[in-house]
Protein backbone atom coordinates (compact mmCIF):
# COMPACT_ATOMS: atom_id res chain seq x y z
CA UNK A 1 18.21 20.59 9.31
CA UNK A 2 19.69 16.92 9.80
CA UNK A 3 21.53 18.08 13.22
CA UNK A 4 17.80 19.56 14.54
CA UNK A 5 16.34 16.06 13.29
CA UNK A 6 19.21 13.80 14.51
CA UNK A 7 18.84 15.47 18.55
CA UNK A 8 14.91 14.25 17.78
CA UNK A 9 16.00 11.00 17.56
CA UNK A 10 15.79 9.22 20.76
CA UNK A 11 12.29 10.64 20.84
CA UNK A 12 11.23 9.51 17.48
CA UNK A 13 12.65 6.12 18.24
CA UNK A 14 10.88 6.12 21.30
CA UNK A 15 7.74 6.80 19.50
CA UNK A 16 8.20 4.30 16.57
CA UNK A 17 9.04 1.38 19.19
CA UNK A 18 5.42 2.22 21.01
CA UNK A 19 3.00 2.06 18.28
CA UNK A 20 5.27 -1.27 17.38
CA UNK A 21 4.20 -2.85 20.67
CA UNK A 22 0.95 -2.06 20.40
CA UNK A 23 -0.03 -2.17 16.88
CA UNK A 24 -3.68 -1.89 15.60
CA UNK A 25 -5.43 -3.45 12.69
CA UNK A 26 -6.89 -1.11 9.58
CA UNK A 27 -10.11 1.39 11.34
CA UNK A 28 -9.46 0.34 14.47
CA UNK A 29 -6.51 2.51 15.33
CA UNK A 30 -7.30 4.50 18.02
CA UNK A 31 -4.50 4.58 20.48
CA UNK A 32 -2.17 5.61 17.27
CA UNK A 33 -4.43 8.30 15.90
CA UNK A 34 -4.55 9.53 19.85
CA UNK A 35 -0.85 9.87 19.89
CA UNK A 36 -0.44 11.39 16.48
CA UNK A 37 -3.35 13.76 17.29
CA UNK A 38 -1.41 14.77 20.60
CA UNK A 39 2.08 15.12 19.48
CA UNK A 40 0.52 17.62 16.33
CA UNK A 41 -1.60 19.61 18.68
CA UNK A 42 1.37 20.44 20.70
CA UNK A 43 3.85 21.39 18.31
CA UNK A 44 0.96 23.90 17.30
CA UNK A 45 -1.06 22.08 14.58
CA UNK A 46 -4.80 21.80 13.82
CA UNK A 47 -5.51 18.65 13.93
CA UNK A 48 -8.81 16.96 12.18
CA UNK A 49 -9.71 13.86 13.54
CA UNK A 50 -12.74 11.00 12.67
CA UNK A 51 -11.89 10.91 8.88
CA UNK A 52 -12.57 7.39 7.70
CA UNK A 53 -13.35 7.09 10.75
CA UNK A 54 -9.53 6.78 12.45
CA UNK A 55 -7.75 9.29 10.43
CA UNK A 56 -6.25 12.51 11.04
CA UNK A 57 -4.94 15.31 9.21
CA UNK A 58 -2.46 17.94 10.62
CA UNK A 59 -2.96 21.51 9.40
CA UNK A 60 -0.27 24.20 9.76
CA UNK A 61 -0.08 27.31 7.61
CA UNK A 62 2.75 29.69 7.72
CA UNK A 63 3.16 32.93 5.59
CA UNK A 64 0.61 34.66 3.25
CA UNK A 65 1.08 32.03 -0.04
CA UNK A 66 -1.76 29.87 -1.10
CA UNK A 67 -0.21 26.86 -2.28
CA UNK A 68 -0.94 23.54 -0.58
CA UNK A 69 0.72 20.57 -0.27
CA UNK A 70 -0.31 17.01 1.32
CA UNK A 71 1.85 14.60 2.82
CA UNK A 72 0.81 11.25 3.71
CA UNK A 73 1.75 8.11 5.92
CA UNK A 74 -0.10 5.39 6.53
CA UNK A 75 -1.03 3.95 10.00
CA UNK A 76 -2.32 0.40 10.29
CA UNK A 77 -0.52 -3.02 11.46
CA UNK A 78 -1.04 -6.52 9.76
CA UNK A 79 -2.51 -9.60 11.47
CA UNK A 80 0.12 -11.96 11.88
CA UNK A 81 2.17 -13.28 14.73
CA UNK A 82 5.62 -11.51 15.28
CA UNK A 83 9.00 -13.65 15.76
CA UNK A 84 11.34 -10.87 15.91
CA UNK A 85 11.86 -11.27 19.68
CA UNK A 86 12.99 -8.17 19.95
CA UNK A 87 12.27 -6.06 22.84
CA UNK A 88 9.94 -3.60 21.40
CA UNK A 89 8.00 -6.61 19.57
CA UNK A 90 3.85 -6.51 19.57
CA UNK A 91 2.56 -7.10 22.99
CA UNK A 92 -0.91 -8.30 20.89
CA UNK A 93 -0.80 -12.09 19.88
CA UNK A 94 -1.20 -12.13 16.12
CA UNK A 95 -1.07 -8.45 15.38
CA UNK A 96 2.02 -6.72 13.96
CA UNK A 97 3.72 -3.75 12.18
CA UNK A 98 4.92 -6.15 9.30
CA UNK A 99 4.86 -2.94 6.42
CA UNK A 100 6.52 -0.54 8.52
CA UNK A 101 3.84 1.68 9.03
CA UNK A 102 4.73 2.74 12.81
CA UNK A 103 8.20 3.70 11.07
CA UNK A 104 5.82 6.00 8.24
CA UNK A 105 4.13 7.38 10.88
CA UNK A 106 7.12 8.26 13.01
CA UNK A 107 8.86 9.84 10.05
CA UNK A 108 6.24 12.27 9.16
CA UNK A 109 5.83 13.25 12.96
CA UNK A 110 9.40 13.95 12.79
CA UNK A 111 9.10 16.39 10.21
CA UNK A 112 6.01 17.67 11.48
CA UNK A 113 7.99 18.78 14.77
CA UNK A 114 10.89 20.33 12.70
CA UNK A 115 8.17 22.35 10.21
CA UNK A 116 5.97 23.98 13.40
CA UNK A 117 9.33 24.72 14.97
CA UNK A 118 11.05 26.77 11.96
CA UNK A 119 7.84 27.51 9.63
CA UNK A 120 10.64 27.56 6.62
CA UNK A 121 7.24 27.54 4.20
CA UNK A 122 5.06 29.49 2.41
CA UNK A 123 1.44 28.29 2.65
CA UNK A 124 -0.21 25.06 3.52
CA UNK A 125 0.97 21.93 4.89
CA UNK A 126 -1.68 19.20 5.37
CA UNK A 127 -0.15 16.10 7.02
CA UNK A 128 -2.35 12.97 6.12
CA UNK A 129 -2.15 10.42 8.76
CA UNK A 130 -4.35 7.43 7.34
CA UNK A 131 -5.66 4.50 8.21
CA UNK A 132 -6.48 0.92 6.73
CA UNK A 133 -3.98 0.93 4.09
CA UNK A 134 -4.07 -3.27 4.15
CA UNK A 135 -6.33 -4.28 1.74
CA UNK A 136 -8.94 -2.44 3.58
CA UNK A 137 -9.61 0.31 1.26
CA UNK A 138 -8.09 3.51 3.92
CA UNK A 139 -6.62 5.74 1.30
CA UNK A 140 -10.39 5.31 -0.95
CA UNK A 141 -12.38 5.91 2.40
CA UNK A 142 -10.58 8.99 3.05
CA UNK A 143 -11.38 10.33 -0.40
CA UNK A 144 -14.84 9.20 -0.12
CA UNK A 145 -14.78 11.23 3.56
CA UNK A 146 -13.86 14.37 1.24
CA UNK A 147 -10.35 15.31 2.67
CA UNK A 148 -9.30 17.07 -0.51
CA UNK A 149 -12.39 18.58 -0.59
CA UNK A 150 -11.82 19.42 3.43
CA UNK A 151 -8.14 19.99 2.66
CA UNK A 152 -7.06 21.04 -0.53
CA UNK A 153 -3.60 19.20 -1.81
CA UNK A 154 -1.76 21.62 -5.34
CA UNK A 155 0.13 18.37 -4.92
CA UNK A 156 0.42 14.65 -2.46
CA UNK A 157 3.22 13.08 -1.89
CA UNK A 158 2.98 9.21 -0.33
CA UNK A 159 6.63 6.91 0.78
CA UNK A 160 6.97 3.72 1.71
CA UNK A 161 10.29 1.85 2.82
CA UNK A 162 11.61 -0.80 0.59
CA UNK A 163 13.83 -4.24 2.33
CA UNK A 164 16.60 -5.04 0.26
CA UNK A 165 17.60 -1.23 -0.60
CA UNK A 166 20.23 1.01 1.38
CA UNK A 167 19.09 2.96 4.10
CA UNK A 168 19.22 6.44 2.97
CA UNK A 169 18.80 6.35 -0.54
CA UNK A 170 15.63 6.97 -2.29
CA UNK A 171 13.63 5.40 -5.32
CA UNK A 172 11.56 6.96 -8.22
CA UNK A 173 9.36 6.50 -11.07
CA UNK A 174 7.16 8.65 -13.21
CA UNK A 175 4.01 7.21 -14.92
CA UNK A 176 2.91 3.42 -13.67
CA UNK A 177 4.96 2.57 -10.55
CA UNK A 178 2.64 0.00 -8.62
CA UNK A 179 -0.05 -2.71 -9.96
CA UNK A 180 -3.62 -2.75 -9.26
CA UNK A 181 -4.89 -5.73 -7.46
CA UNK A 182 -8.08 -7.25 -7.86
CA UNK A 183 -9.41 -10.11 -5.91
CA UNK A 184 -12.30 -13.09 -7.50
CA UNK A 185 -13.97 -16.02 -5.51
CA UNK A 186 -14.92 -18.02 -8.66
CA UNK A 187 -17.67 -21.02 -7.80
CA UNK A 188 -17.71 -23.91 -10.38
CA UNK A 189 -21.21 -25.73 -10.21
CA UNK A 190 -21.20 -29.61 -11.12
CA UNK A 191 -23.00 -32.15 -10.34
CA UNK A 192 -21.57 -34.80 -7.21
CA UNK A 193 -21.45 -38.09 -6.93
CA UNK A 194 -19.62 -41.30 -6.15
CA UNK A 195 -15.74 -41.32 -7.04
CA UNK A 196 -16.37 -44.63 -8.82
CA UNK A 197 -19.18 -43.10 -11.39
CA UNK A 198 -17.24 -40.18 -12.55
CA UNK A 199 -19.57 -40.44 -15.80
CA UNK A 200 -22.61 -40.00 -14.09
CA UNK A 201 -21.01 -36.72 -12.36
CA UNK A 202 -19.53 -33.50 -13.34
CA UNK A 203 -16.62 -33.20 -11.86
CA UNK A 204 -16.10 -29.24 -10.59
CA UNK A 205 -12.29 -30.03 -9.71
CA UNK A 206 -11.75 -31.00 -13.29
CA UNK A 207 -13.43 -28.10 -14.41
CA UNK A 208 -11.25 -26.23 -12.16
CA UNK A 209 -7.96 -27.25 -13.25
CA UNK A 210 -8.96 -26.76 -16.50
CA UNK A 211 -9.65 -23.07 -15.91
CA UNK A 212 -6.36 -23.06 -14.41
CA UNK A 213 -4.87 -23.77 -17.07
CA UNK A 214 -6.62 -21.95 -19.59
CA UNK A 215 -6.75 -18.35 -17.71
CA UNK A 216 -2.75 -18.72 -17.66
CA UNK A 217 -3.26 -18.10 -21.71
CA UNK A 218 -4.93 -14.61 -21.20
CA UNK A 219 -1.39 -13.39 -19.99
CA UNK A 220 0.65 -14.85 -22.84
CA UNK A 221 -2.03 -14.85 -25.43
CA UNK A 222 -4.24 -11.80 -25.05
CA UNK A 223 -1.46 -9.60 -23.49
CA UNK A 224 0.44 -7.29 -25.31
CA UNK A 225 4.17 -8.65 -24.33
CA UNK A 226 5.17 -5.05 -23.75
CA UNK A 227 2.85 -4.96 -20.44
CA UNK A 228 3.07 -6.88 -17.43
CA UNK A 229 -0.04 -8.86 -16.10
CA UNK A 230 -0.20 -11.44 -13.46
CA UNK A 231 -3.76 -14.18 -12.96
CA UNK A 232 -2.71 -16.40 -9.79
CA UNK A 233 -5.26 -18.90 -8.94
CA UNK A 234 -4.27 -18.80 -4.92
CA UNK A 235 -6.74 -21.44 -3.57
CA UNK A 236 -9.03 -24.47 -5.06
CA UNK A 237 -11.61 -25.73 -2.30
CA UNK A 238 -13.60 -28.95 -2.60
CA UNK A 239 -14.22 -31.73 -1.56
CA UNK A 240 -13.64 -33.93 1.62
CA UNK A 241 -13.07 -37.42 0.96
CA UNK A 242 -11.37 -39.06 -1.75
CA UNK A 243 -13.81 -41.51 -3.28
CA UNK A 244 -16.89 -38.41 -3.64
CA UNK A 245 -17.21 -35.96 -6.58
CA UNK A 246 -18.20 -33.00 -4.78
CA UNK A 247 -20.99 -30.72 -6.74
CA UNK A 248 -18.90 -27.50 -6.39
CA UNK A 249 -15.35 -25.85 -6.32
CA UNK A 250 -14.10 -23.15 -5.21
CA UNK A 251 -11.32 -20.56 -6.50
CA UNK A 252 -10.11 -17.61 -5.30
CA UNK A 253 -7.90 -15.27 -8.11
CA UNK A 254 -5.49 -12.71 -8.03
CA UNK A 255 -5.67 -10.39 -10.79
CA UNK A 256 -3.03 -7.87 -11.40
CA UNK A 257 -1.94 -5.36 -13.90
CA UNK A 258 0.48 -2.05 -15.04
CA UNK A 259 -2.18 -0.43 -17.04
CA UNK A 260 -5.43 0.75 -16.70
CA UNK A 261 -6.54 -0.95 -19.73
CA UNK A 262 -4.70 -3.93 -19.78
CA UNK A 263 -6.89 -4.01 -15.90
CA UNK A 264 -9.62 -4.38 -18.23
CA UNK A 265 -8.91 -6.50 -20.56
CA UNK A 266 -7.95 -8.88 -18.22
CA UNK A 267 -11.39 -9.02 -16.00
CA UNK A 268 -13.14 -9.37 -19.27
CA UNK A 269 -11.42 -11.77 -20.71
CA UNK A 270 -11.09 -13.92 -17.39
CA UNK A 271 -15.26 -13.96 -17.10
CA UNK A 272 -14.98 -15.15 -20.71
CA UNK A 273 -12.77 -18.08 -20.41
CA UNK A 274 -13.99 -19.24 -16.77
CA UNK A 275 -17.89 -19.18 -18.09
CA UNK A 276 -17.18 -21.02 -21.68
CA UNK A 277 -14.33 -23.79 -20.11
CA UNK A 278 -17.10 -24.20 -17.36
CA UNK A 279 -19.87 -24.71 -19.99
CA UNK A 280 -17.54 -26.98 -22.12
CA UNK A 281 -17.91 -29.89 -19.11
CA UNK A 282 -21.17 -29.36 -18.26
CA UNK A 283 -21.00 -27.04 -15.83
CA UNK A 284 -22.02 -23.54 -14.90
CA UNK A 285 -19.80 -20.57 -13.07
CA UNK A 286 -20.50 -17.69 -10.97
CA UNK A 287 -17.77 -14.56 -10.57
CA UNK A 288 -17.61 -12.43 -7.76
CA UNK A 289 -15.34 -9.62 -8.28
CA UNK A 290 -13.73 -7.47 -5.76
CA UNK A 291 -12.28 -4.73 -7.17
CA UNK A 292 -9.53 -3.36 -5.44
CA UNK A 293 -6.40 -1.08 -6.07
CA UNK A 294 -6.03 0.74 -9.16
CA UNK A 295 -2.64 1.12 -10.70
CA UNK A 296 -0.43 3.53 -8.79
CA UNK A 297 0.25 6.45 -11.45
CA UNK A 298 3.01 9.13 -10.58
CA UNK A 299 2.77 12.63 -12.20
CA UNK A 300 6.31 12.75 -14.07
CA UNK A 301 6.46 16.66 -12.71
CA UNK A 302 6.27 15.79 -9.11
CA UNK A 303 8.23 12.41 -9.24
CA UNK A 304 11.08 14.67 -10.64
CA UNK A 305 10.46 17.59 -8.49
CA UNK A 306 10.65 15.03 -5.65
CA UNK A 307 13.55 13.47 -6.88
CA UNK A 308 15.62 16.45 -7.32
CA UNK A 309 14.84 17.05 -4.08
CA UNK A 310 16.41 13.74 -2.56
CA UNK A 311 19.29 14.53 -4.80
CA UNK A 312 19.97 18.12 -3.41
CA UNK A 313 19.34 16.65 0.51
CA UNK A 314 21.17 12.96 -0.20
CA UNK A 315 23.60 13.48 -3.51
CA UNK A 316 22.96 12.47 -6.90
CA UNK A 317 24.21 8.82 -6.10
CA UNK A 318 21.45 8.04 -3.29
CA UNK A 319 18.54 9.60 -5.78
CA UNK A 320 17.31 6.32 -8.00
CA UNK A 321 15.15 7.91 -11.09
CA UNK A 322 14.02 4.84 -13.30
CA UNK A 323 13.37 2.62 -10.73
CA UNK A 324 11.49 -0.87 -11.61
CA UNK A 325 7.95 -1.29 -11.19
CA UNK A 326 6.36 -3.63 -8.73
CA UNK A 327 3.43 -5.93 -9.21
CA UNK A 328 2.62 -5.40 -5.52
CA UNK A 329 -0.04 -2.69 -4.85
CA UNK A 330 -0.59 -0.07 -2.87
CA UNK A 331 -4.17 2.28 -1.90
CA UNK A 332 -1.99 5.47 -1.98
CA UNK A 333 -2.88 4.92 -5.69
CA UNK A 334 -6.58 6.31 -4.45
CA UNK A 335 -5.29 9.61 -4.01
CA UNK A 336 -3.36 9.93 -7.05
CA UNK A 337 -6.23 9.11 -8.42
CA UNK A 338 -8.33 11.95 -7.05
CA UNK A 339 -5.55 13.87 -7.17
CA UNK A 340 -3.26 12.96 -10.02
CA UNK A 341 -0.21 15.68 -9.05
CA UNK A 342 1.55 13.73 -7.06
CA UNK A 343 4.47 10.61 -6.04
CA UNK A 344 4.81 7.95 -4.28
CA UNK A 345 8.10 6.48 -3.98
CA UNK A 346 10.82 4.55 -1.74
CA UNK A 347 13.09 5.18 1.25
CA UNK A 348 15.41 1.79 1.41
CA UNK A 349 15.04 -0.03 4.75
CA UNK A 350 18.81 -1.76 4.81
CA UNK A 351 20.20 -4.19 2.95
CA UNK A 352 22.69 -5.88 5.36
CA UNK A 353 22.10 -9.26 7.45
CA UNK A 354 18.97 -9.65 8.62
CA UNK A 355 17.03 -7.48 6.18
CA UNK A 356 13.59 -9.44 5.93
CA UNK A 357 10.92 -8.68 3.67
CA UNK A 358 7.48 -6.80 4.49
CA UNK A 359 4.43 -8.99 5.19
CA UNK A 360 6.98 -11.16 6.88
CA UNK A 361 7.16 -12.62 10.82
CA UNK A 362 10.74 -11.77 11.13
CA UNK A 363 9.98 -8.29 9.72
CA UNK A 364 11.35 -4.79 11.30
CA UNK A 365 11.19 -1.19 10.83
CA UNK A 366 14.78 0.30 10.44
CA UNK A 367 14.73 2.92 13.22
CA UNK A 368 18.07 4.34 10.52
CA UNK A 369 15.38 5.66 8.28
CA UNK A 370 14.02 7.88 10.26
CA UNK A 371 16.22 11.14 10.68
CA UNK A 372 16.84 10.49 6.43
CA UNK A 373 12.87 9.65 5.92
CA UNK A 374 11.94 12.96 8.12
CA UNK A 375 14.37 15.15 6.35
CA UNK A 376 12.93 13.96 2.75
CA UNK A 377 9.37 15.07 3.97
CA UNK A 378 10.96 18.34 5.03
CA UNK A 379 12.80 19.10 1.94
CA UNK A 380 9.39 18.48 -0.15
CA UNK A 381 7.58 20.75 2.61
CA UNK A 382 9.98 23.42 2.11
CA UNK A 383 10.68 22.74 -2.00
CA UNK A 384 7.42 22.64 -2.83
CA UNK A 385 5.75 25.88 -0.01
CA UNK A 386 8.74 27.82 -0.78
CA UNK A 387 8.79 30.91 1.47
């Protein structure tokens, strides 16, 4: 398999280095689902296109056997303004693949070329190409859009490369693996007036840091220490001039959580405090809540099927079961959600010098991951729709 994969490389490079220079924000990527609907068509595929409006699924069936399987990579670019100067870099100002999602797509291309070419499967292989995975609610839209209703999944499998982890090796967890993330624009009313009469004011930025303070209690107070919960307050807006009260603040939260229930508890008990420590100076609070990614949940049968897997394909010392949590989120969790038999896991993306972080300016896709990330998707293919 890894020789028919490794003579695809200068293709799959080729490809991966394209939708780099020309990367597309989440629902608008057009000229990326074009290619990916192209390449599948001609390797034989029937290829779905319009879901969540951008998306496309890849449908190839070999054999007589019933199972299904879905495989999924995610599509969209980030908007911020590359400094890699490299010479494949984003040709749009302030638009970027800063996640690696040109790599995701490139890998599961890969294996979609080797899979049409041997058929080494029994059954059916749905390849879920998806949009909008940044914060843009892709993964949920495609649910919504009824693609495992369109194309049933026995089991979904979702991977992601990790900076900071070797290329080649792959990470695993069963159970919670990825927070949920919720988002909250928080609006303290007061009263304004002049910076010299605080008493005849209230004062929203008081109020403000006060809530602050107070919502960093939920975590160590209400919290069972056992469970990991993060409240950032990421922005306070108010004011303009230094001797003026203004009559409102602004906050904007970031809520995130492990567990479904600690998710919960820590929405409820957020409204509490910012309402009562608001009502304690004399003002009033309104809470808008965004609710965003659930926590990521693998099925422990699938992470270790997938696992075992990596081990047979990579050796026992490049398969990571256990691996940590992250507090970072990811819309793949969606899926598992409607469709709880599945994993989503890691594919490092080098350690060495120069190894930057996603989200990041400096940021790059390691075009090393993409014979290893290819051959993972076709050892699950060919595990799971064994002929």
């Amino acid at each position: 398999m890894f020789d028919t994969l490794r003579s695809f490389e200068p293709e799959l490079t080729e490809i991966r280095r394209s939708i780099h220079r020309h990367p597309e924000l989440g629902f608008e990527e057009s000229r990326t689902s074009d290619l990916v609907a192209e390449k599948l068509a001609s390797w034989g595929y029937e290829v779905h296109r319009g879901i969540a409006r951008t998306g496309v699924v890849g449908v190839l069936k070999a054999g007589t056997g019933h199972k299904t399987l879905g495989l999924r990579a995610d599509m969209d670019a980030l908007p911020i303004h590359e400094a890699t100067a490299k010479p494949w870099a984003s040709q749009i100002p302030n638009r970027m693949h800063a996640c690696g999602h040109d790599g995701h797509t490139t890998m599961l291309l890969g294996a979609a070329r080797y899979l049409a070419q041997t058929r080494n499967f029994n059954g059916t292989l749905n390849l879920i190409f998806q949009p909008a995975e940044e914060a843009l609610g892709g993964a949920q839209a495609m649910v919504e859009a009824g693609v495992f209703r369109r194309f049933p999944c026995d089991a979904i499998f979702g991977m992601h490369n990790m900076p900071g982890l070797p290329v080649g090796q792959f990470y695993f967890r069963s159970g919670a693996f990825m927070a949920s993330a919720d988002s909250l624009d928080v609006t303290i009313h007061g009263k304004g007036g002049h910076g010299a009469l605080p008493h005849t004011t209230v004062d929203p930025i008081v109020v403000a840091a006060s809530i602050t303070l107070a919502l960093q209690t939920i975590v160590s107070r209400n919290i069972d220490t056992q469970h990991a919960a993060v409240i950032t307050v990421g922005s306070i807006q108010a004011g303009d001039v230094a001797n003026v009260v203004p009559a409102s603040a602004l906050m904007k939260l970031s809520v995130r959580a492990l567990d479904r229930q600690v998710r919960k508890l820590l929405l409820s008990r957020i409204e509490d405090v910012v309402r009562l420590q608001a009502q304690s100076f004399g003002a009033t609070a309104t809470i808008e809540t965004r609710h965003g990614t659930p926590v990521l949940v693998n099925d422990e049968t699938q992470t270790r099927f997938a696992h075992g897997v990596a081990a047979q394909l990579f050796g026992e010392a490049s398969a990571h079961y256990g691996a940590r949590p992250l507090m970072g989120s990811e819309d793949f969790a969606y899926m598992l959600d409607a469709n709880p038999n599945g994993c989503y896991f890691f594919i490092g993306n080098g350690d060495g010098e120069g190894s930057c972080m996603i989200h990041n300016p400096g940021y790059d896709f390691n075009d090393g991951c993409l014979t290893p990330g290819a051959g993972m998707w076709v050892g699950l293919a060919e595990g799971y729709l064994k002929a």
